[in-house]
PDB file of N, CA and C in Angstrom:
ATOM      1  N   UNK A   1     -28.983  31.132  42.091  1.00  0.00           N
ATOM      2  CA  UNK A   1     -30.348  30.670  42.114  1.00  0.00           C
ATOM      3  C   UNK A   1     -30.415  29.349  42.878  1.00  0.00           C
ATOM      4  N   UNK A   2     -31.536  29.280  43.960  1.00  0.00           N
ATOM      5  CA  UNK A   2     -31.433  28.234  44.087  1.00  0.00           C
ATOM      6  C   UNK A   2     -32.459  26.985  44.131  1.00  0.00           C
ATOM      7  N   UNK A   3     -32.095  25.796  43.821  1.00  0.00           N
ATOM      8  CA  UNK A   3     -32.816  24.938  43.427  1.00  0.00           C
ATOM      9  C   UNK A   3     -33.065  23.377  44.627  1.00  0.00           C
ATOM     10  N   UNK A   4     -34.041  23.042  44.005  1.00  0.00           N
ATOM     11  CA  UNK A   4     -34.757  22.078  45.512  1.00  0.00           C
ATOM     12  C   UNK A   4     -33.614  20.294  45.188  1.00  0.00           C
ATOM     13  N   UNK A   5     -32.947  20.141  46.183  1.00  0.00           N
ATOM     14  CA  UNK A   5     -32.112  19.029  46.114  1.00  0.00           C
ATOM     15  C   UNK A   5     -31.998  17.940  47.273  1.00  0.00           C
ATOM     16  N   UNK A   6     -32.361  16.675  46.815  1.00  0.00           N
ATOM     17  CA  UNK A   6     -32.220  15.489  47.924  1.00  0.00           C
ATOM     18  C   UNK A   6     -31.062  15.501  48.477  1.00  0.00           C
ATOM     19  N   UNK A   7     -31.019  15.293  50.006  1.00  0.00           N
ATOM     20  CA  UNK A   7     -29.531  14.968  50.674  1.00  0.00           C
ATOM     21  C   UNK A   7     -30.020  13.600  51.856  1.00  0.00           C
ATOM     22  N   UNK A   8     -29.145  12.825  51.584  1.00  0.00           N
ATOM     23  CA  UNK A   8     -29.253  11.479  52.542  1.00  0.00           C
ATOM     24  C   UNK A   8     -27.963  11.911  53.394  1.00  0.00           C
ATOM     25  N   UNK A   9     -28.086  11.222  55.056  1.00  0.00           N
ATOM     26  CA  UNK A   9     -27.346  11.112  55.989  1.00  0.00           C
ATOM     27  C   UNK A   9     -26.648   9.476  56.026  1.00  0.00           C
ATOM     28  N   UNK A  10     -25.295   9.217  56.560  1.00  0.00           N
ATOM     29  CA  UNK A  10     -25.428   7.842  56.532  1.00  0.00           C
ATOM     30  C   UNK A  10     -26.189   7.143  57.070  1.00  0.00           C
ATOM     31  N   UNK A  11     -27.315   7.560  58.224  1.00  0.00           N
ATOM     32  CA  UNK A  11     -28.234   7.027  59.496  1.00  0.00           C
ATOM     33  C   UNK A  11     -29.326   6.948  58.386  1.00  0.00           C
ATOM     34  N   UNK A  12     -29.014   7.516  57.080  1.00  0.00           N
ATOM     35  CA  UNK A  12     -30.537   7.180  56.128  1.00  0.00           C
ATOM     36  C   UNK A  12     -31.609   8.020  56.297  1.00  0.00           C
ATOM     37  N   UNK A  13     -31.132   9.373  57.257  1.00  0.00           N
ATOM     38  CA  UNK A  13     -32.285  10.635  56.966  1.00  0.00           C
ATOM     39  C   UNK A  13     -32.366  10.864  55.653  1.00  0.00           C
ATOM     40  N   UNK A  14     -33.427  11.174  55.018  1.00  0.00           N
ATOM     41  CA  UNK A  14     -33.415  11.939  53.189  1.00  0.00           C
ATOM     42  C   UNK A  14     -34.155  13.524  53.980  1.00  0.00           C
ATOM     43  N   UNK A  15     -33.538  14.576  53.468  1.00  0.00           N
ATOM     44  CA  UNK A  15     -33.606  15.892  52.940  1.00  0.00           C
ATOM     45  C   UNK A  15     -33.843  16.907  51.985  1.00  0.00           C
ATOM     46  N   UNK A  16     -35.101  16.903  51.751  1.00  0.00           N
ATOM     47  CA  UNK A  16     -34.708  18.447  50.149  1.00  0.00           C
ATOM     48  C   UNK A  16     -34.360  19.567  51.012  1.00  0.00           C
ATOM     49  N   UNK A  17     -33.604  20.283  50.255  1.00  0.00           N
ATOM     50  CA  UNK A  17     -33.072  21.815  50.802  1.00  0.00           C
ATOM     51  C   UNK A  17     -32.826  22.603  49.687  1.00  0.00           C
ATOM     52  N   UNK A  18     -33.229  23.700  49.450  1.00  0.00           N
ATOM     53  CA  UNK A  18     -32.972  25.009  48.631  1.00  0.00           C
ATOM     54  C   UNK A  18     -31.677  24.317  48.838  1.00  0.00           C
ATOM     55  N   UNK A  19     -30.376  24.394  47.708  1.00  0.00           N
ATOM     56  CA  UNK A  19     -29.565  25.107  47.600  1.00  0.00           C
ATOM     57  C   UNK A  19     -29.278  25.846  46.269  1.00  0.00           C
ATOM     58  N   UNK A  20     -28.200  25.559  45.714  1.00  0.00           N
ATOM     59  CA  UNK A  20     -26.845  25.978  44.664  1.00  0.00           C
ATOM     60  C   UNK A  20     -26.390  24.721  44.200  1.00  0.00           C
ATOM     61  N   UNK A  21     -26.515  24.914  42.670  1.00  0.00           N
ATOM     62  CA  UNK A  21     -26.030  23.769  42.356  1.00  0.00           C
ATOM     63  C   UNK A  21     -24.465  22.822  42.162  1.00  0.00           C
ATOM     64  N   UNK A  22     -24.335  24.010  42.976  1.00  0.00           N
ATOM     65  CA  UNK A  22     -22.528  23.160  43.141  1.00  0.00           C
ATOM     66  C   UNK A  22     -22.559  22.790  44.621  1.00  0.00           C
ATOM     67  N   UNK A  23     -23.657  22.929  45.608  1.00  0.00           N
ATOM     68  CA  UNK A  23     -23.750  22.729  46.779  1.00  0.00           C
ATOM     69  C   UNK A  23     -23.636  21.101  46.622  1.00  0.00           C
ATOM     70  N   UNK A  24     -22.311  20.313  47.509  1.00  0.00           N
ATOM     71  CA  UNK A  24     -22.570  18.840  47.605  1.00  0.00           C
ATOM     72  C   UNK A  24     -22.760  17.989  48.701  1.00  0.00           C
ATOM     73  N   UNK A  25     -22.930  18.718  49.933  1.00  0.00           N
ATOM     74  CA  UNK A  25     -23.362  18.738  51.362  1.00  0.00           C
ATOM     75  C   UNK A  25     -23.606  19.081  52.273  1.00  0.00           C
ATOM     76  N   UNK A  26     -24.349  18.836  53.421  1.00  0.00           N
ATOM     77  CA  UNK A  26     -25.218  19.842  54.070  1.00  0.00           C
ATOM     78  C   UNK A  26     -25.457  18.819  55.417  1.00  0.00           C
ATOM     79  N   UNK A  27     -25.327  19.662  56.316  1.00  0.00           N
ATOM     80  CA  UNK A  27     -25.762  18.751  57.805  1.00  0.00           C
ATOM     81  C   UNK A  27     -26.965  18.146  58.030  1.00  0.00           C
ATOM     82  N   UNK A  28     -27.082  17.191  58.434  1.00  0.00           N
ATOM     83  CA  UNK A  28     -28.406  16.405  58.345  1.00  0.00           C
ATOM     84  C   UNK A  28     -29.033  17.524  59.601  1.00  0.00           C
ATOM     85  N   UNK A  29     -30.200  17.750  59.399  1.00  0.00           N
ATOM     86  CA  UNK A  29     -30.990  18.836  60.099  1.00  0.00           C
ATOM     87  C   UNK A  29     -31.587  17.540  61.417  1.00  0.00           C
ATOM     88  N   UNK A  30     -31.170  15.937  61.177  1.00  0.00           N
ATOM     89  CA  UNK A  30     -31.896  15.281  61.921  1.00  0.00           C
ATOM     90  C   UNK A  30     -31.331  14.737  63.245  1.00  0.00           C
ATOM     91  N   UNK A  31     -29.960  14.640  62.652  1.00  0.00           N
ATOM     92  CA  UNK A  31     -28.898  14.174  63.201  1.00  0.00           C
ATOM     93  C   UNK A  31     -27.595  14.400  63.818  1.00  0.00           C
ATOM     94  N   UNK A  32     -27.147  15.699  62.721  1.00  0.00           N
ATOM     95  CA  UNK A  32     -26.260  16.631  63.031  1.00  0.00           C
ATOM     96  C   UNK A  32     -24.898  16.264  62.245  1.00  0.00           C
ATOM     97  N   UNK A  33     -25.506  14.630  61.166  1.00  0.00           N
ATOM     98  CA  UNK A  33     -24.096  14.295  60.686  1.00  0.00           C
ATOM     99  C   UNK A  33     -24.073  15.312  58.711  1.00  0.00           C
ATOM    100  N   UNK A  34     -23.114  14.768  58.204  1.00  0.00           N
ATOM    101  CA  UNK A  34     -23.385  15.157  56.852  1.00  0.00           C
ATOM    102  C   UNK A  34     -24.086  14.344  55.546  1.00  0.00           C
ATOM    103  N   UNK A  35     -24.669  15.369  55.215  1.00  0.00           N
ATOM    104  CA  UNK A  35     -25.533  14.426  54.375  1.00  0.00           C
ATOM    105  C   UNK A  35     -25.051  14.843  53.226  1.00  0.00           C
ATOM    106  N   UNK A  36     -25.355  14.195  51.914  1.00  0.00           N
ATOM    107  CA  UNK A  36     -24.522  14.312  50.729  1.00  0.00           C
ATOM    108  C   UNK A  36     -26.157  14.751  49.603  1.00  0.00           C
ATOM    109  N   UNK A  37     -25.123  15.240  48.938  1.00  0.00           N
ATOM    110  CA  UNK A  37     -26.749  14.842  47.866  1.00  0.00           C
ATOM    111  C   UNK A  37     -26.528  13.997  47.186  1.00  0.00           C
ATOM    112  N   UNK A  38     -28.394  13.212  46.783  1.00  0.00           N
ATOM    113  CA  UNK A  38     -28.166  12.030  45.975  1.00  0.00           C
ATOM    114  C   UNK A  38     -29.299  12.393  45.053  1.00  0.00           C
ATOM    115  N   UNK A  39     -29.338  11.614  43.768  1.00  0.00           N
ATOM    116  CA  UNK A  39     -30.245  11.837  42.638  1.00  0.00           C
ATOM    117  C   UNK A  39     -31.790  11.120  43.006  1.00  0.00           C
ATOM    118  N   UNK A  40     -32.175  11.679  43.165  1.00  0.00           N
ATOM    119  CA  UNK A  40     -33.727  10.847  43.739  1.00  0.00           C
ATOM    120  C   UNK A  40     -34.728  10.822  42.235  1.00  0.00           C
ATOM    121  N   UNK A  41     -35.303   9.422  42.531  1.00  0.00           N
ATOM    122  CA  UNK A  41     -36.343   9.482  41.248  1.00  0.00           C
ATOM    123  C   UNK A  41     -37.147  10.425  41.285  1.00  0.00           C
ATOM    124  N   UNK A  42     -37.365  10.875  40.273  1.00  0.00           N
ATOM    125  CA  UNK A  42     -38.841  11.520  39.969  1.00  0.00           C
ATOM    126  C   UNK A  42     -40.086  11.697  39.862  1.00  0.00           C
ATOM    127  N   UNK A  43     -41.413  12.055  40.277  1.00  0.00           N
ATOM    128  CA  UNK A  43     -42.500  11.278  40.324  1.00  0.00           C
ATOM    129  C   UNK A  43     -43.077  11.913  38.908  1.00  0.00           C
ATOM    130  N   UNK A  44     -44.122  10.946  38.144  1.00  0.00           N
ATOM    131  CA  UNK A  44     -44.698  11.505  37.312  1.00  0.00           C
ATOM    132  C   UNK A  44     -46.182  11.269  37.453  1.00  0.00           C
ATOM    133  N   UNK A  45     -46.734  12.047  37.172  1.00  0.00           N
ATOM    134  CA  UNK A  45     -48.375  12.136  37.188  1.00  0.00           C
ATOM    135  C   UNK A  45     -48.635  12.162  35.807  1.00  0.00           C
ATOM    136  N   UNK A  46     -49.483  10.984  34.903  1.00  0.00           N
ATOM    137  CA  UNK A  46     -50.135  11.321  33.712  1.00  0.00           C
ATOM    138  C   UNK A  46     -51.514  11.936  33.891  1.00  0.00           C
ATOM    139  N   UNK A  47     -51.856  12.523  33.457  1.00  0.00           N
ATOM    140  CA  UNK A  47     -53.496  13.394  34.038  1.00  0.00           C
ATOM    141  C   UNK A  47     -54.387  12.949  32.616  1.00  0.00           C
ATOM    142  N   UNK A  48     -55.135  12.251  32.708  1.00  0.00           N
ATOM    143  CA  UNK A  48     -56.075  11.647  31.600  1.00  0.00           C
ATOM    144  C   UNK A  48     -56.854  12.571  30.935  1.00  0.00           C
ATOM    145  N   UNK A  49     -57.158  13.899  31.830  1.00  0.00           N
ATOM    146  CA  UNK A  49     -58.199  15.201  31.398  1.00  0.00           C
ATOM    147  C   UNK A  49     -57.306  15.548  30.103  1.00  0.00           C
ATOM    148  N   UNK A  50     -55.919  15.838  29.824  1.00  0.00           N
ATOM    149  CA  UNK A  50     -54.956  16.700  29.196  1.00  0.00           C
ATOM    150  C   UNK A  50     -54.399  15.607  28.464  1.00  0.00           C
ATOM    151  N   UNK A  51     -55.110  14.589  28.110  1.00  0.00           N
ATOM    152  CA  UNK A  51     -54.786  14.115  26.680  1.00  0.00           C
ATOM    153  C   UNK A  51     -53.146  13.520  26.545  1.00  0.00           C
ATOM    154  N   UNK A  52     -52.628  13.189  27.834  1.00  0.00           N
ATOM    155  CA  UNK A  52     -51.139  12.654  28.082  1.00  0.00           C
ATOM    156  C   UNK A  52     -51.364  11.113  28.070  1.00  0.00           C
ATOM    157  N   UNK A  53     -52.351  10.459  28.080  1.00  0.00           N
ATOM    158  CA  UNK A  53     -51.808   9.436  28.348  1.00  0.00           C
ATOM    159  C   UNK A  53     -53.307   8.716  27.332  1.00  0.00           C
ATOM    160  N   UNK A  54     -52.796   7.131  26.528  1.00  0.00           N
ATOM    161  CA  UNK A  54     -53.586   6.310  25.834  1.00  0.00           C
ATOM    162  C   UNK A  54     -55.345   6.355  26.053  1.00  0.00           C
ATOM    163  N   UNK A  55     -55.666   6.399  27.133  1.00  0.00           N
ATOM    164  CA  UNK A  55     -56.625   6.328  27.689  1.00  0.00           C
ATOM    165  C   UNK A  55     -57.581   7.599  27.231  1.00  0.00           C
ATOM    166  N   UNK A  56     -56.974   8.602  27.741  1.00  0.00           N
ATOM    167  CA  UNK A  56     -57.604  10.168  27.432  1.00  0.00           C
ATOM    168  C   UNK A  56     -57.619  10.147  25.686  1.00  0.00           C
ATOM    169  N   UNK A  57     -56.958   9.679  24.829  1.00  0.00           N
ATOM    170  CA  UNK A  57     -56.790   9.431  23.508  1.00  0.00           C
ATOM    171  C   UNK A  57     -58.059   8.207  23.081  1.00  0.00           C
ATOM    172  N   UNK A  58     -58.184   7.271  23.478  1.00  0.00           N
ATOM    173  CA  UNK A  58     -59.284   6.545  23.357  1.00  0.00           C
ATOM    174  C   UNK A  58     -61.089   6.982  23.398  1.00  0.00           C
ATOM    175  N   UNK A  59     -60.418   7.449  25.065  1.00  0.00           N
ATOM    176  CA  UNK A  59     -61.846   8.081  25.185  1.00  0.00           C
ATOM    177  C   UNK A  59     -62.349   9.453  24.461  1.00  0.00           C
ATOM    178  N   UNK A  60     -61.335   9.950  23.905  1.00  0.00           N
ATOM    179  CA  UNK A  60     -61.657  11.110  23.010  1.00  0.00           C
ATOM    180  C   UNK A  60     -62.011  10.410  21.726  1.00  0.00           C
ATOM    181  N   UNK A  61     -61.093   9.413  21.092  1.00  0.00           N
ATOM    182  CA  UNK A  61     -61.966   8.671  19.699  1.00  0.00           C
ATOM    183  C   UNK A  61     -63.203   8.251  19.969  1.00  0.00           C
ATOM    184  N   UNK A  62     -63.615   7.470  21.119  1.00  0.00           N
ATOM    185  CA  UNK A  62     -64.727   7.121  21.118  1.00  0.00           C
ATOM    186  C   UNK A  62     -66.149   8.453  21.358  1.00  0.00           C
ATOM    187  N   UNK A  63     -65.679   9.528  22.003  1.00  0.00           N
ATOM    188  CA  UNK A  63     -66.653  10.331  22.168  1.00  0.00           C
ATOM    189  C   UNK A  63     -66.950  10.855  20.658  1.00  0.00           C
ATOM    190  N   UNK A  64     -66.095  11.361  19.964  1.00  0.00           N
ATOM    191  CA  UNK A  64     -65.432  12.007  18.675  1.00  0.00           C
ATOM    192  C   UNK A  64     -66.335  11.114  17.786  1.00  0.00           C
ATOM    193  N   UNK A  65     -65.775   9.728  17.785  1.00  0.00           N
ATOM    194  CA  UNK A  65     -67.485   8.687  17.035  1.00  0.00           C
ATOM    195  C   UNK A  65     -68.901   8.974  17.041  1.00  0.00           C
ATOM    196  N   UNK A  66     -68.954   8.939  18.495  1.00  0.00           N
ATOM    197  CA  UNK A  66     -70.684   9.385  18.552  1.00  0.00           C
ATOM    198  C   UNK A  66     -70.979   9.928  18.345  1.00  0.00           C
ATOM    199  N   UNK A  67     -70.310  11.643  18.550  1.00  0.00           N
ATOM    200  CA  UNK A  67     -70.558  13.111  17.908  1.00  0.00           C
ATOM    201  C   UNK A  67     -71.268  12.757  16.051  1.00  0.00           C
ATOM    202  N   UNK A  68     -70.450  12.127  15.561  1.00  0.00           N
ATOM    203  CA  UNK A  68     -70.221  11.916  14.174  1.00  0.00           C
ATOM    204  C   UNK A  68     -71.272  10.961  13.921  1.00  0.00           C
ATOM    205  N   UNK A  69     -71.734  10.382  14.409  1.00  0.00           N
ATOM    206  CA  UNK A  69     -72.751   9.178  14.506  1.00  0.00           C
ATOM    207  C   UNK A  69     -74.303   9.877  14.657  1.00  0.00           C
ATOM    208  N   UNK A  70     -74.086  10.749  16.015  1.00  0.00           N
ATOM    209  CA  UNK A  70     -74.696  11.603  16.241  1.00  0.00           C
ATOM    210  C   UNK A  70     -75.453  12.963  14.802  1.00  0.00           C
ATOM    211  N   UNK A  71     -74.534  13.446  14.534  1.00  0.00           N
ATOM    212  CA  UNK A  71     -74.694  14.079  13.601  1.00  0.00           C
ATOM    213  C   UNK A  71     -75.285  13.725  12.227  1.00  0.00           C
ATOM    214  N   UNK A  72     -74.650  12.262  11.977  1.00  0.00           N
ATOM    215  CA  UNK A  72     -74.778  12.083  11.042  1.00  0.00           C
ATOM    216  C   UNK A  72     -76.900  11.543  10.990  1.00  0.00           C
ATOM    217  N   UNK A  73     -76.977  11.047  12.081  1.00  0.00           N
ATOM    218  CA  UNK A  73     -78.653  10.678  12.099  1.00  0.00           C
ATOM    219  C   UNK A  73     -79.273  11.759  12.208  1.00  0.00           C
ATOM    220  N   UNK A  74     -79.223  13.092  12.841  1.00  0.00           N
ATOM    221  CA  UNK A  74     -79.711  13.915  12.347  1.00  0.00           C
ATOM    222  C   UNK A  74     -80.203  14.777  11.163  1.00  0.00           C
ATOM    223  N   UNK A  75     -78.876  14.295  10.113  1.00  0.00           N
ATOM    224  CA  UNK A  75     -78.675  15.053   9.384  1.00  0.00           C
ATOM    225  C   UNK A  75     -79.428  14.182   7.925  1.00  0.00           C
ATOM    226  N   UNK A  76     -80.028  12.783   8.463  1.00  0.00           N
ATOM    227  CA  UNK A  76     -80.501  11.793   7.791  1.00  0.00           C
ATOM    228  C   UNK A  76     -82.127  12.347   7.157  1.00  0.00           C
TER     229      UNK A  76
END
């Protein structure tokens, strides 16, 4: 199976390439030298809609209040 992996050249090309995870180098496609793989950070996206992050949690207590606030003067 194969999986998406960073490879740097010493000239400092970076590369993802399909391979195999025992794959540990690969010709720089830029340069023609070898590039190695290296562990590259990860990016993360918190998405505020889906309740991942403080914010989306806030603004749901506060809507969640008014509902209840809401309701409750009606129901007066």
């Amino acid at each position: 199976m194969a999986l998406l992996f960073d490879f740097q050249c010493s000239e400092g090309h970076t590369t993802e390439s399909l391979r195999s995870s025992d794959t540990k180098s690969i010709v720089c496609p830029s340069c023609g030298k070898t590039a190695k793989k290296i562990v590259s950070p990860i990016r993360v996206h918190i998405d505020p809609i889906n309740g991942s992050s403080w914010k989306a949690s806030r603004k749901w207590a506060k809507h969640r209040e008014q509902r209840i606030q809401q309701e409750r003067k009606e129901n007066s």
